[in-house]
N, C-alpha and C. Protein backbone atom coordinates (compact mmCIF):
# COMPACT_ATOMS: atom_id res chain seq x y z
N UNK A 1 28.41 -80.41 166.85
CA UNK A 1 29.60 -81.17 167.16
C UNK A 1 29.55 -82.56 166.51
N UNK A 2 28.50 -82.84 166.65
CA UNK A 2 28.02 -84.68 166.19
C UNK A 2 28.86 -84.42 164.40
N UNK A 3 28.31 -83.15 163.87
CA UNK A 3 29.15 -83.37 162.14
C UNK A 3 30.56 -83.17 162.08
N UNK A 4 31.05 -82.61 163.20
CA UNK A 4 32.64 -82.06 163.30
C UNK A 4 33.04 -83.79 163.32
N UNK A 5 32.45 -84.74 164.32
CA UNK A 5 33.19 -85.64 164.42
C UNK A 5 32.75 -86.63 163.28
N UNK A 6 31.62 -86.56 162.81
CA UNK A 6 31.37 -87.20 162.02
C UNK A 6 32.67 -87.19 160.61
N UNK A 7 32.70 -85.72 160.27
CA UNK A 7 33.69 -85.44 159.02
C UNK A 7 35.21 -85.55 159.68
N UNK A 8 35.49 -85.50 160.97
CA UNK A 8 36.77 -86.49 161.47
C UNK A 8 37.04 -87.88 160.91
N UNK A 9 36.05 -88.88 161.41
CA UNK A 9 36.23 -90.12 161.71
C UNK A 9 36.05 -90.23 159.48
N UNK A 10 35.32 -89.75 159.07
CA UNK A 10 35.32 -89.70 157.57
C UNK A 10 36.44 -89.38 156.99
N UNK A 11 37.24 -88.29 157.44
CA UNK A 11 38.69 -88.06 156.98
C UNK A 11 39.81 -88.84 157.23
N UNK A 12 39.32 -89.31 158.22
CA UNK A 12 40.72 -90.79 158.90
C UNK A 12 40.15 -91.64 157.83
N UNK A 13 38.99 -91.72 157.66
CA UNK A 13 39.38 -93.24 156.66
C UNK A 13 39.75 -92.72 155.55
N UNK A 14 39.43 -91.63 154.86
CA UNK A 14 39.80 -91.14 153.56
C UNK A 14 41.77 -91.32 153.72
N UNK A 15 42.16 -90.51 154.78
CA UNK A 15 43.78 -90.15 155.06
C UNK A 15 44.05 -91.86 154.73
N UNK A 16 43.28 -93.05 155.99
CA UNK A 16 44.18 -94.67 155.36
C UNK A 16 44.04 -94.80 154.57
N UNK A 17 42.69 -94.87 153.68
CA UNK A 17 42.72 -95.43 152.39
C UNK A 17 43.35 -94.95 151.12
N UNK A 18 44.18 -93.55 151.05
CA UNK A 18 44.67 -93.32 150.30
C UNK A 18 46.28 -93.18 150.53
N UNK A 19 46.25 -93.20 151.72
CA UNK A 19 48.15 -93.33 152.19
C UNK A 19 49.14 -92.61 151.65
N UNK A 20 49.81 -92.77 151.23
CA UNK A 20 50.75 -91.71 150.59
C UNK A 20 50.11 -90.20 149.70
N UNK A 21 48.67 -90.66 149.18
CA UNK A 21 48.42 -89.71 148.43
C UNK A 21 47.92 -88.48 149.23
N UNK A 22 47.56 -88.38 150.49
CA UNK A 22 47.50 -87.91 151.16
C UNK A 22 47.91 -86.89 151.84
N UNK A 23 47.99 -85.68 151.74
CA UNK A 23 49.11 -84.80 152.30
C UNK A 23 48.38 -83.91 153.41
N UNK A 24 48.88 -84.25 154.65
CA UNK A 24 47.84 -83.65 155.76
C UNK A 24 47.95 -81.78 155.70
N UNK A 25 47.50 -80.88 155.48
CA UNK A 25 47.35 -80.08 155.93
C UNK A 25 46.59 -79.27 156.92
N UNK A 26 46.26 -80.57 157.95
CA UNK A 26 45.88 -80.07 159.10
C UNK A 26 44.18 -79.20 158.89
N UNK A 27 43.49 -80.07 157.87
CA UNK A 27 42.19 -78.55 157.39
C UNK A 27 41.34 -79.76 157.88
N UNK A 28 39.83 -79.38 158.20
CA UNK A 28 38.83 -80.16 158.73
C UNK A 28 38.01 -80.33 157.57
N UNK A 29 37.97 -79.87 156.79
CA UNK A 29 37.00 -80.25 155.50
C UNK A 29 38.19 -80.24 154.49
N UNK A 30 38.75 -81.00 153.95
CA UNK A 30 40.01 -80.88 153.17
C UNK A 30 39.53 -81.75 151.56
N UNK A 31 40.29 -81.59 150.46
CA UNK A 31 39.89 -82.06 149.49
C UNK A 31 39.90 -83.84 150.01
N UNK A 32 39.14 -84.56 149.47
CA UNK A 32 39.19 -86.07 149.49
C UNK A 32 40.15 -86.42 147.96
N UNK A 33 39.95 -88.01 148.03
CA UNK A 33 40.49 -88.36 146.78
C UNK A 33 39.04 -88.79 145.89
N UNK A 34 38.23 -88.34 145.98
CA UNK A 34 37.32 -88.51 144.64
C UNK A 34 37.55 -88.22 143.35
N UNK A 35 37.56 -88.89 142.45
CA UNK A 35 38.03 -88.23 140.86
C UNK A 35 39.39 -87.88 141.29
N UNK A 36 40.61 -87.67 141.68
CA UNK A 36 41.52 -87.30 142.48
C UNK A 36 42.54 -87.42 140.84
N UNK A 37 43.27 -86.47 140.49
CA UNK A 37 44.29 -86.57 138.66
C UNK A 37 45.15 -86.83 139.11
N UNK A 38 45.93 -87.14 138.25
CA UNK A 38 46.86 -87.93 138.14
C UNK A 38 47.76 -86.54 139.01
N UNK A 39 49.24 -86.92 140.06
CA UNK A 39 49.69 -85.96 139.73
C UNK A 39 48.98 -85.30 141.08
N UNK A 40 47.67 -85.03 141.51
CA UNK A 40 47.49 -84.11 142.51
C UNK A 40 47.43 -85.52 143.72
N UNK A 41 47.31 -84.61 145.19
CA UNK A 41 47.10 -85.13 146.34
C UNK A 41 45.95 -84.66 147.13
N UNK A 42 45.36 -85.64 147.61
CA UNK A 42 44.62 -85.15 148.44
C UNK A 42 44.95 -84.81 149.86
N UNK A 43 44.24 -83.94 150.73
CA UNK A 43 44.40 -83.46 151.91
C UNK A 43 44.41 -81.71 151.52
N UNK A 44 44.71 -81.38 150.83
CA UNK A 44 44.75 -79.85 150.57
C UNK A 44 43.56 -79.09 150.75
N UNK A 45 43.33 -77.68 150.26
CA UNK A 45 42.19 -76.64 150.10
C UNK A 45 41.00 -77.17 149.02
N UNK A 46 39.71 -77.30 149.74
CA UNK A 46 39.17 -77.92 148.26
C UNK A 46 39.26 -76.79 147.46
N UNK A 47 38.13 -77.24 146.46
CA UNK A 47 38.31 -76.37 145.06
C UNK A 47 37.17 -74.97 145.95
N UNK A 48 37.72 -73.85 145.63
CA UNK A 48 36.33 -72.75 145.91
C UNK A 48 35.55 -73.01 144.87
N UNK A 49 35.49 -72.95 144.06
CA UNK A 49 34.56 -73.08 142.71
C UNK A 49 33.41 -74.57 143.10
N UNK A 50 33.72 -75.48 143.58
CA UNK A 50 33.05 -77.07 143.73
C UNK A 50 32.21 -76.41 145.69
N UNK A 51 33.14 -75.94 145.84
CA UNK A 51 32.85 -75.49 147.26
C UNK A 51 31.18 -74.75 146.95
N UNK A 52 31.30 -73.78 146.14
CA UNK A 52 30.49 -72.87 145.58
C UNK A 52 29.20 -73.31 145.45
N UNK A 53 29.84 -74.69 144.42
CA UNK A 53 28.43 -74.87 143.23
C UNK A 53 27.56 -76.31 144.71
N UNK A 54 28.57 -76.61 145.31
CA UNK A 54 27.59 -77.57 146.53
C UNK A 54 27.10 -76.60 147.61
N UNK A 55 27.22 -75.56 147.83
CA UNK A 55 26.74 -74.71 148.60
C UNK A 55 25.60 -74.43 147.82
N UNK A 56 25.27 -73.46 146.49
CA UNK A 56 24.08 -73.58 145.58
C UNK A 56 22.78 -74.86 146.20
N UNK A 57 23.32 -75.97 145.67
CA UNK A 57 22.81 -77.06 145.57
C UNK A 57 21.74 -77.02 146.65
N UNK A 58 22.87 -76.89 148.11
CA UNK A 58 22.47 -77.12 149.65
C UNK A 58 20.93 -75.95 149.60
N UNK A 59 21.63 -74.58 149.35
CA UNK A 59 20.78 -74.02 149.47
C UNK A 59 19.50 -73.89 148.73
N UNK A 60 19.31 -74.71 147.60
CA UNK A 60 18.28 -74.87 146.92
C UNK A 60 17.50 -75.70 147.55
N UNK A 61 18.34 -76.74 148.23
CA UNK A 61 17.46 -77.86 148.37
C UNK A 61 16.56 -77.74 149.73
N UNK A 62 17.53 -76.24 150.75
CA UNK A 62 16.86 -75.98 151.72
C UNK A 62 15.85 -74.85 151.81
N UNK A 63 15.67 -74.56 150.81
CA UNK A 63 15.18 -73.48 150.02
C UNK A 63 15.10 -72.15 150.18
N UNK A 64 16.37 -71.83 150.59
CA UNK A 64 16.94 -70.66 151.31
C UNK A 64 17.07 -69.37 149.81
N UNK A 65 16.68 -68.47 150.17
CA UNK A 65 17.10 -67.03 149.59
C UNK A 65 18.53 -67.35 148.54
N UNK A 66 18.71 -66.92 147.12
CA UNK A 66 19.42 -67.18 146.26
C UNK A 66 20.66 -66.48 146.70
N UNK A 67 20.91 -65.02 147.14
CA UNK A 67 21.45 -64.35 148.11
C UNK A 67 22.56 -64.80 149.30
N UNK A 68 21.60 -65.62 149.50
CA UNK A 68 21.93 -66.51 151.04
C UNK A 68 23.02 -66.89 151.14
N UNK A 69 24.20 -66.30 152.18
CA UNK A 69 25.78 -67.06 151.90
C UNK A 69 25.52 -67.89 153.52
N UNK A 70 26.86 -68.24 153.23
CA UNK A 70 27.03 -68.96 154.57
C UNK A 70 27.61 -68.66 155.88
N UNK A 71 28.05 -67.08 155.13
CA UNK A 71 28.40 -66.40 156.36
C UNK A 71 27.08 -66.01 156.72
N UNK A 72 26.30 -65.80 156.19
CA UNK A 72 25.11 -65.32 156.59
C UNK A 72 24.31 -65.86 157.87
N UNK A 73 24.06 -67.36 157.75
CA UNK A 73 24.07 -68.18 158.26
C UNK A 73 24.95 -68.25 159.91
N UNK A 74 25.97 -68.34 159.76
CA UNK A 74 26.87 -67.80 160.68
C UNK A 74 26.38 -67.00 161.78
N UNK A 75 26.09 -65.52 160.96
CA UNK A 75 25.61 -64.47 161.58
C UNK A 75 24.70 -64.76 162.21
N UNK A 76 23.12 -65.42 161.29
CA UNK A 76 22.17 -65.67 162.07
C UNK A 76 22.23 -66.09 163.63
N UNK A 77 23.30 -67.72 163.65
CA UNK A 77 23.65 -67.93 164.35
C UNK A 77 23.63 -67.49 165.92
N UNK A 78 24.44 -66.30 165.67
CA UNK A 78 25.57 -65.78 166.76
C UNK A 78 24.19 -64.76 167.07
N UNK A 79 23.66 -64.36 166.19
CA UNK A 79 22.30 -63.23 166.56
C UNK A 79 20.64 -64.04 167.48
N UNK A 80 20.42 -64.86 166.98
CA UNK A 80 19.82 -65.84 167.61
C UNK A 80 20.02 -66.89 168.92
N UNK A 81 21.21 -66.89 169.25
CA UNK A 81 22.10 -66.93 170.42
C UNK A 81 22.14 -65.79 171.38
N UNK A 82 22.44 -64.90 171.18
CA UNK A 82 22.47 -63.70 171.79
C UNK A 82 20.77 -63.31 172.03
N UNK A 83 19.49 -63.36 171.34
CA UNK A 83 18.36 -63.30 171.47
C UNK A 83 17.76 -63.98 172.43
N UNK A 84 18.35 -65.31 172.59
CA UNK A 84 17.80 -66.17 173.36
C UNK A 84 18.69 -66.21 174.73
N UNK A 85 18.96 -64.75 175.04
CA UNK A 85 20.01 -65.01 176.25
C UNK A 85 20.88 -65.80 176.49
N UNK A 86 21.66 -66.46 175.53
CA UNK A 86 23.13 -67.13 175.65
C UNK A 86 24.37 -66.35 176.58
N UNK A 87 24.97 -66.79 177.04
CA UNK A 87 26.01 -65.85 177.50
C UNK A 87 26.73 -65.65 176.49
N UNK A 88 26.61 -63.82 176.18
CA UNK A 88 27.61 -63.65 175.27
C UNK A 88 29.17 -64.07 175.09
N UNK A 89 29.82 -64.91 176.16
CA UNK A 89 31.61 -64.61 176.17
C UNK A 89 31.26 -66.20 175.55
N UNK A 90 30.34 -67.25 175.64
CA UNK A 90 30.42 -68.40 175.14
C UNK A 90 29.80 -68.21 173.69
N UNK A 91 29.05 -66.87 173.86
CA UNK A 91 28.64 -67.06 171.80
C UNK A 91 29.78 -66.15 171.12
N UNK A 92 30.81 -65.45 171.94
CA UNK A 92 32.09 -65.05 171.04
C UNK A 92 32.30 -66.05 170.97
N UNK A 93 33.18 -66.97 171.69
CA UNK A 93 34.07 -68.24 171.37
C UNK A 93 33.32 -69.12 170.39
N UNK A 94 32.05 -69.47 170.68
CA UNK A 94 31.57 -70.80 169.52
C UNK A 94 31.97 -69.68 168.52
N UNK A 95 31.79 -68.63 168.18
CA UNK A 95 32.40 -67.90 166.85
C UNK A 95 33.25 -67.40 166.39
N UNK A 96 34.40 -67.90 167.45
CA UNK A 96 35.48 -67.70 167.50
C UNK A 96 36.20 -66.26 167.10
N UNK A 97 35.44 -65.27 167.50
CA UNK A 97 35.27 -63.67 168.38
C UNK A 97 35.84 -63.43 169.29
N UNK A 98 36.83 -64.12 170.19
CA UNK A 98 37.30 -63.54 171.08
C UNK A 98 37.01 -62.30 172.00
N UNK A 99 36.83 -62.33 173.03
CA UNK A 99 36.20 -61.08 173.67
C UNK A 99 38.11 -60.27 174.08
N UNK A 100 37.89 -59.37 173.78
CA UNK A 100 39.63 -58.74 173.68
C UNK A 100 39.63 -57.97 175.33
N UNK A 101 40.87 -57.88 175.68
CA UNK A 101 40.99 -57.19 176.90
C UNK A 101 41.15 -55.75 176.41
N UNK A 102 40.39 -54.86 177.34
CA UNK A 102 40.64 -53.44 176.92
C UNK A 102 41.53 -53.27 177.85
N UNK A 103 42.94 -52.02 177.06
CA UNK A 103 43.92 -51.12 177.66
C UNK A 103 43.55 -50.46 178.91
């Protein structure tokens, strides 16, 4: 939670300091104005491709399996939770799994 708010309070200043250029689409990791062209706005989908090559990076530097996605990660997650006796209806929701009503 501490990075959710962290990349909040980081996006509010990005959203003032660029003001108009800004176009909220409501995303929690959203493009910034770094290098930002002429012509585009920030607030949108970042790039998948930049998304990609800093995921690489991350995982090199953590020296994780070349393989290694981030859903993967994810998974671990929700499996290691469940191992350690979590209540499952709170490790659907942190994974936003929904537990469904049966007919």
């Amino acid at each position: 939670m501490n990075v959710l708010k962290w990349q909040r309070e980081r996006q509010q200043a990005e959203k003032e300091r660029l003001g108009p250029l800004w176009v909220d689409h409501g995303l929690v990791f959203a493009r910034d104005g770094f290098k930002l062209r002429k012509g585009r706005a920030a607030g949108g989908p970042q790039d998948p491709e930049k998304v990609s090559a800093r995921w690489r990076t991350a995982r090199t530097r953590m020296k994780l399996p070349d393989g290694f996605r981030l859903h993967d990660w994810r998974a671990s997650k929700i499996t290691n939770d469940l191992d350690n006796h979590e209540n499952p209806v709170e490790v659907s929701a942190d994974a936003r799994h929904p537990r469904r009503a049966t007919p």
